[in-house]
N, C-alpha and C. Protein backbone atom coordinates (compact mmCIF):
# COMPACT_ATOMS: atom_id res chain seq x y z
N UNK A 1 -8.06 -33.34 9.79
CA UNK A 1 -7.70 -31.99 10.20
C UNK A 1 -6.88 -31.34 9.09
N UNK A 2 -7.15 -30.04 8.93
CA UNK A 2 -6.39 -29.50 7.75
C UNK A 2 -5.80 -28.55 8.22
N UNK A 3 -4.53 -28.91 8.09
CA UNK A 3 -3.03 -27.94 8.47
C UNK A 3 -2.61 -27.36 7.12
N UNK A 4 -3.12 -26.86 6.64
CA UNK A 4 -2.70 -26.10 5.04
C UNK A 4 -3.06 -24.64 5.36
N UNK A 5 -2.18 -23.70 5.12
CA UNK A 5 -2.66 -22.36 5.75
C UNK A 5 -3.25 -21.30 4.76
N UNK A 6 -3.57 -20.40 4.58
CA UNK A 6 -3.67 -19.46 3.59
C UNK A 6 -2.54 -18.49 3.19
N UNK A 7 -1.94 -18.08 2.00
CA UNK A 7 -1.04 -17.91 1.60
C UNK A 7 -1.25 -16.58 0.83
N UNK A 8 -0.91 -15.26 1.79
CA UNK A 8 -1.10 -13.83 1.23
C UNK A 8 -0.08 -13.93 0.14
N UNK A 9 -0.64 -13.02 -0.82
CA UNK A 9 0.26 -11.99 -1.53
C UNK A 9 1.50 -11.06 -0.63
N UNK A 10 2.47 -11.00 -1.24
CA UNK A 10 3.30 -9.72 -0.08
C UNK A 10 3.86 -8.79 -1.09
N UNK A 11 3.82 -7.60 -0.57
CA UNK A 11 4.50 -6.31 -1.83
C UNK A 11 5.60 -6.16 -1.90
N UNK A 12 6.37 -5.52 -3.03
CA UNK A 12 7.76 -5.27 -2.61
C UNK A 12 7.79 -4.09 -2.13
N UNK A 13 9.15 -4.21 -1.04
CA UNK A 13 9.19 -2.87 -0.30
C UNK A 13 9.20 -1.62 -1.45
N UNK A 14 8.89 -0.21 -0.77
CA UNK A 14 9.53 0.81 -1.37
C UNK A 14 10.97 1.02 -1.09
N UNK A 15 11.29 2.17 -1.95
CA UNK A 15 10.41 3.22 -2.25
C UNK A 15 10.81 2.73 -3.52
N UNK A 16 9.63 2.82 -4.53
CA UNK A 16 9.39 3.17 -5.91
C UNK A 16 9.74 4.10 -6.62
N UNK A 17 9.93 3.95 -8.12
CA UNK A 17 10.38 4.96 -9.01
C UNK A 17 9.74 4.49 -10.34
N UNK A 18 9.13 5.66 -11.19
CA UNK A 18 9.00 5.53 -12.47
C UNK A 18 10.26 6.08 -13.76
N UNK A 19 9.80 4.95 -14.54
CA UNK A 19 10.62 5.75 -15.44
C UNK A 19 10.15 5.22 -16.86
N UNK A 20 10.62 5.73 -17.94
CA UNK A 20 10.36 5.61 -19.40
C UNK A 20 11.59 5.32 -20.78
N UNK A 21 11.26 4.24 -20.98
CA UNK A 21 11.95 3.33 -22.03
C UNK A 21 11.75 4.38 -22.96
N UNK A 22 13.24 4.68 -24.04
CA UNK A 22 13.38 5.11 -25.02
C UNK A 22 12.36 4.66 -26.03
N UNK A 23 11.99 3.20 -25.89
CA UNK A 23 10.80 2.81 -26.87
C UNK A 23 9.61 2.79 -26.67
N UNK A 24 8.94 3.23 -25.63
CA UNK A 24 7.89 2.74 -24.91
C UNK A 24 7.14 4.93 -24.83
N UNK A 25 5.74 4.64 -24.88
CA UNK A 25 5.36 6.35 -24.44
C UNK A 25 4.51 5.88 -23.24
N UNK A 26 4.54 4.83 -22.49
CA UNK A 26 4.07 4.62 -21.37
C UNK A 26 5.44 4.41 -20.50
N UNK A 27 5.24 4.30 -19.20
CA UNK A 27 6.16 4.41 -17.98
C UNK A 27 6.08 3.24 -17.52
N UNK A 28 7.38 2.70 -16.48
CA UNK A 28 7.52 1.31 -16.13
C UNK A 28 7.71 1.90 -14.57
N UNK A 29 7.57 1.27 -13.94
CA UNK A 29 7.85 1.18 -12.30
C UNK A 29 8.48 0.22 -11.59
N UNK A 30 9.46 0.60 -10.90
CA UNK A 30 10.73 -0.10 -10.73
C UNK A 30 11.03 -0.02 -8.60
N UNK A 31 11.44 -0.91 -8.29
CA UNK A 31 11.71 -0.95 -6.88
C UNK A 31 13.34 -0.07 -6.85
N UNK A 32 14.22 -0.06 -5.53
CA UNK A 32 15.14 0.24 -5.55
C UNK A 32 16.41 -0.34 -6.38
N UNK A 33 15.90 -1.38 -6.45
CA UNK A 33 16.79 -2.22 -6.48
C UNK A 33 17.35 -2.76 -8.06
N UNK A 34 16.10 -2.00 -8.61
CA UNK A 34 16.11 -2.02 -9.94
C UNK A 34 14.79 -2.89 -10.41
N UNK A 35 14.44 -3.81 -9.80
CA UNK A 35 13.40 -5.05 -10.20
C UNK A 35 12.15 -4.21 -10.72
N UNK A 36 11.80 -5.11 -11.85
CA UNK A 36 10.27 -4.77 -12.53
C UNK A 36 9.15 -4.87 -11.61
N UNK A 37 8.19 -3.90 -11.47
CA UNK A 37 7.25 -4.04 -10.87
C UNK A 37 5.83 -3.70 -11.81
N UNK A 38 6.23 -3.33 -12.81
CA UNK A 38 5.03 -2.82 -13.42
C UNK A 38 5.44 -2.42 -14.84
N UNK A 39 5.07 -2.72 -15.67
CA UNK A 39 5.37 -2.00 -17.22
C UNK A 39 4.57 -1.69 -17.91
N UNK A 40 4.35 -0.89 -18.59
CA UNK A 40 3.53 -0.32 -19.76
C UNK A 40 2.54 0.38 -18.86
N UNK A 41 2.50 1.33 -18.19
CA UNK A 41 1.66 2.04 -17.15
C UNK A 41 1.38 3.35 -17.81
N UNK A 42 0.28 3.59 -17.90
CA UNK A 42 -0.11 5.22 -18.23
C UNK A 42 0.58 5.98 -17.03
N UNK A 43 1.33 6.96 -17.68
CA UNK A 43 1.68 8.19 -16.79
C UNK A 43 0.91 8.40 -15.31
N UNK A 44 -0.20 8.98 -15.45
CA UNK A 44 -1.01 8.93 -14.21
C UNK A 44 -1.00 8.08 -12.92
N UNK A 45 -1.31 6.62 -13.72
CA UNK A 45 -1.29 5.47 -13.15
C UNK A 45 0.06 5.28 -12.40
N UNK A 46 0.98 5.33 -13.23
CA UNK A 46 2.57 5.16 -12.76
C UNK A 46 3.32 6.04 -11.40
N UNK A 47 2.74 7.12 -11.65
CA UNK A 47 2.99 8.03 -10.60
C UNK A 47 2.03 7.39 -9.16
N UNK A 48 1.09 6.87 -9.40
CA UNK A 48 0.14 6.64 -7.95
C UNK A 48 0.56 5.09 -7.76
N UNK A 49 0.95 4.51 -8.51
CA UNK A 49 1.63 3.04 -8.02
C UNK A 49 3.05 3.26 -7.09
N UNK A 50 3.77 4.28 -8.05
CA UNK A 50 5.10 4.35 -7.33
C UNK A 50 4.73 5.19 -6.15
N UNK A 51 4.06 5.43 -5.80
CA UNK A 51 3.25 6.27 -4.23
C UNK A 51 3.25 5.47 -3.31
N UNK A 52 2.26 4.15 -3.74
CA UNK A 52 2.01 3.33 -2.94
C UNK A 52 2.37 3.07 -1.58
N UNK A 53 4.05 3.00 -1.78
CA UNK A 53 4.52 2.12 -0.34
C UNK A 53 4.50 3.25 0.81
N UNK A 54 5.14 4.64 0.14
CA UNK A 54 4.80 5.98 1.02
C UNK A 54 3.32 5.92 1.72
N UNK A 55 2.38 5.67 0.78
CA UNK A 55 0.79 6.52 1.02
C UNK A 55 0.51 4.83 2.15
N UNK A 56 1.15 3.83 1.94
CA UNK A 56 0.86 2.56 2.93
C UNK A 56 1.09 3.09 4.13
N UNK A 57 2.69 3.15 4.16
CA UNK A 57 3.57 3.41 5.83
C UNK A 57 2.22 4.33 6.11
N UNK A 58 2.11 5.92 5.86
CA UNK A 58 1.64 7.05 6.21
C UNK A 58 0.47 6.84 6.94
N UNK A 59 -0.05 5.80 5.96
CA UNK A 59 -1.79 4.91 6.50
C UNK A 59 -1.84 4.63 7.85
N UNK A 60 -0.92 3.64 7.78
CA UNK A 60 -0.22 2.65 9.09
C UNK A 60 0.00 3.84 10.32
N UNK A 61 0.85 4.46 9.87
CA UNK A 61 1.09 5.75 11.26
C UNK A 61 -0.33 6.50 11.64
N UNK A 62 -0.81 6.91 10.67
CA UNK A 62 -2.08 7.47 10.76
C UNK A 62 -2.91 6.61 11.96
N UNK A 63 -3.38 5.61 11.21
CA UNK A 63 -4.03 4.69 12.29
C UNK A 63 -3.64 4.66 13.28
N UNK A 64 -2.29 4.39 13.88
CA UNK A 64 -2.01 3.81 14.74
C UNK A 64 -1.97 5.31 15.98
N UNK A 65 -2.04 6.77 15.55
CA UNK A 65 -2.50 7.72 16.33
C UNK A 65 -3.85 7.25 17.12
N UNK A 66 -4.66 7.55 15.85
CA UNK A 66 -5.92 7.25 16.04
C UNK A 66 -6.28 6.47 16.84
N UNK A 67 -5.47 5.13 17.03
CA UNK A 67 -5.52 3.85 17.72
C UNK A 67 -5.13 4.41 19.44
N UNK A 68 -4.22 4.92 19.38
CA UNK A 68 -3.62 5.44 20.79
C UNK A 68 -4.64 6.80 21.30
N UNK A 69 -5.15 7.69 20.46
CA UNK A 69 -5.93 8.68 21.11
C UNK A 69 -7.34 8.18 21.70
N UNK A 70 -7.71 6.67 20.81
CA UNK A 70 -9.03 6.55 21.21
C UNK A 70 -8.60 5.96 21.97
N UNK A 71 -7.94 5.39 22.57
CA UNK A 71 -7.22 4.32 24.09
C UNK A 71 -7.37 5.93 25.09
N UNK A 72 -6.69 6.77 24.99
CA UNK A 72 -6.33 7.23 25.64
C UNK A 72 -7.81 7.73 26.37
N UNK A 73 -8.93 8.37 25.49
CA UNK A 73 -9.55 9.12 25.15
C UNK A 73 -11.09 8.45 26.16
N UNK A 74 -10.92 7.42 25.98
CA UNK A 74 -12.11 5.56 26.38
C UNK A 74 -12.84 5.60 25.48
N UNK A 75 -12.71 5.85 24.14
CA UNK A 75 -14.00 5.89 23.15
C UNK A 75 -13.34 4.71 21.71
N UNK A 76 -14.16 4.87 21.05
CA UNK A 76 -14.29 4.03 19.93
C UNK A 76 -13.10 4.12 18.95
N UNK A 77 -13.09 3.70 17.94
CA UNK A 77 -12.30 4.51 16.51
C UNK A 77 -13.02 5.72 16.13
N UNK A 78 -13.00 6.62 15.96
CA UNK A 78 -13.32 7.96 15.25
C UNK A 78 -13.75 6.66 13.78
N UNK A 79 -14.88 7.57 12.98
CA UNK A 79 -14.68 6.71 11.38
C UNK A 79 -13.53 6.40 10.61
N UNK A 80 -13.18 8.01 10.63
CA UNK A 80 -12.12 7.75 9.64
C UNK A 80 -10.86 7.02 9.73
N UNK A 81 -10.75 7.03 11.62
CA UNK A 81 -10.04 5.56 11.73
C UNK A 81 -10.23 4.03 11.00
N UNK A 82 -11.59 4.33 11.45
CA UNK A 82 -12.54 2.61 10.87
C UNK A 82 -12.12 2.67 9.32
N UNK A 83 -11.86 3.74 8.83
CA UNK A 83 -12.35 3.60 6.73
C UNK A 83 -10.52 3.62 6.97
N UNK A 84 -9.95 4.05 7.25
CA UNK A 84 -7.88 3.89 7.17
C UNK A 84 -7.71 2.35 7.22
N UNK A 85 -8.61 1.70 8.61
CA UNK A 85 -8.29 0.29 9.03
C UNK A 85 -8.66 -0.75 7.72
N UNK A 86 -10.22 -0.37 7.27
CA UNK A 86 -10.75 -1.21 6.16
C UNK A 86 -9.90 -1.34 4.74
N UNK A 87 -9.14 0.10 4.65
CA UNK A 87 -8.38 0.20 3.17
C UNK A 87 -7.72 -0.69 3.74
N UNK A 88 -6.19 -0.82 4.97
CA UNK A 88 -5.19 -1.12 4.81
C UNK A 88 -5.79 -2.58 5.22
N UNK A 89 -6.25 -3.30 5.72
CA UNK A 89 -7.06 -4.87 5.48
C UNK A 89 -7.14 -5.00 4.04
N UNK A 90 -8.31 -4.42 2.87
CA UNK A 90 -7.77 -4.83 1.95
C UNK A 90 -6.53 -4.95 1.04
N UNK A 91 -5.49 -3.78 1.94
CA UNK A 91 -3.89 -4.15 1.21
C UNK A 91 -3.67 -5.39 1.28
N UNK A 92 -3.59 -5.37 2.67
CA UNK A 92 -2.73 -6.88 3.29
C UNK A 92 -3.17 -7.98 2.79
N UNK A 93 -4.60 -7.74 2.27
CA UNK A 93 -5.29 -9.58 1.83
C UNK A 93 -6.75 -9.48 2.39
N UNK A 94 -6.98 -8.77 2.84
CA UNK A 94 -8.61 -9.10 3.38
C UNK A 94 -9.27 -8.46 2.61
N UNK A 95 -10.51 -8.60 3.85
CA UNK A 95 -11.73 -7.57 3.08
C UNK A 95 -12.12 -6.66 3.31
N UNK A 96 -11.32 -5.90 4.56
CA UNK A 96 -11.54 -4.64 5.01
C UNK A 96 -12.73 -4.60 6.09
């Protein structure tokens, strides 16, 4: 019998911040707390990483309307419930 479990990845909380090394013309991304999360990031990129944990929660609430109107409602997920649920599965570790 195999008692060995599977072992997600986990993120660090937000909220995120970018910022830019006097030596560097790319941007680094940083937790509250100060900790490295990312370095040498194109501008663009940097700004939609440090999003992340916002655009997660927002996901999460989102759904979880969706989740309560179709209870309420006796019907299915709406899609765009189904495509919110599939992104935030592949956050967490799956496959959506």
């Amino acid at each position: 019998m195999n008692l060995t479990k599977e072992k997600h990845a986990t993120h660090t909380p937000g909220p995120w911040y970018t910022y830019q090394s006097h030596k560097d013309v790319n941007r680094h991304i940083a937790c509250k707390d100060g900790k490295s999360i990312a370095k040498e990031v194109h501008h663009a990129n940097a700004r939609l990483i440090a999003a992340a944990p916002e655009m997660y929660k927002i996901l999460r609430e989102v759904l979880i309307d969706y989740k309560s109107d179709a209870k309420i409602e006796g019907r299915d997920l709406p899609l765009t419930g189904k495509i919110i649920r599939e992104v935030l599965a592949k956050v967490d570790g799956g496959e959506g």
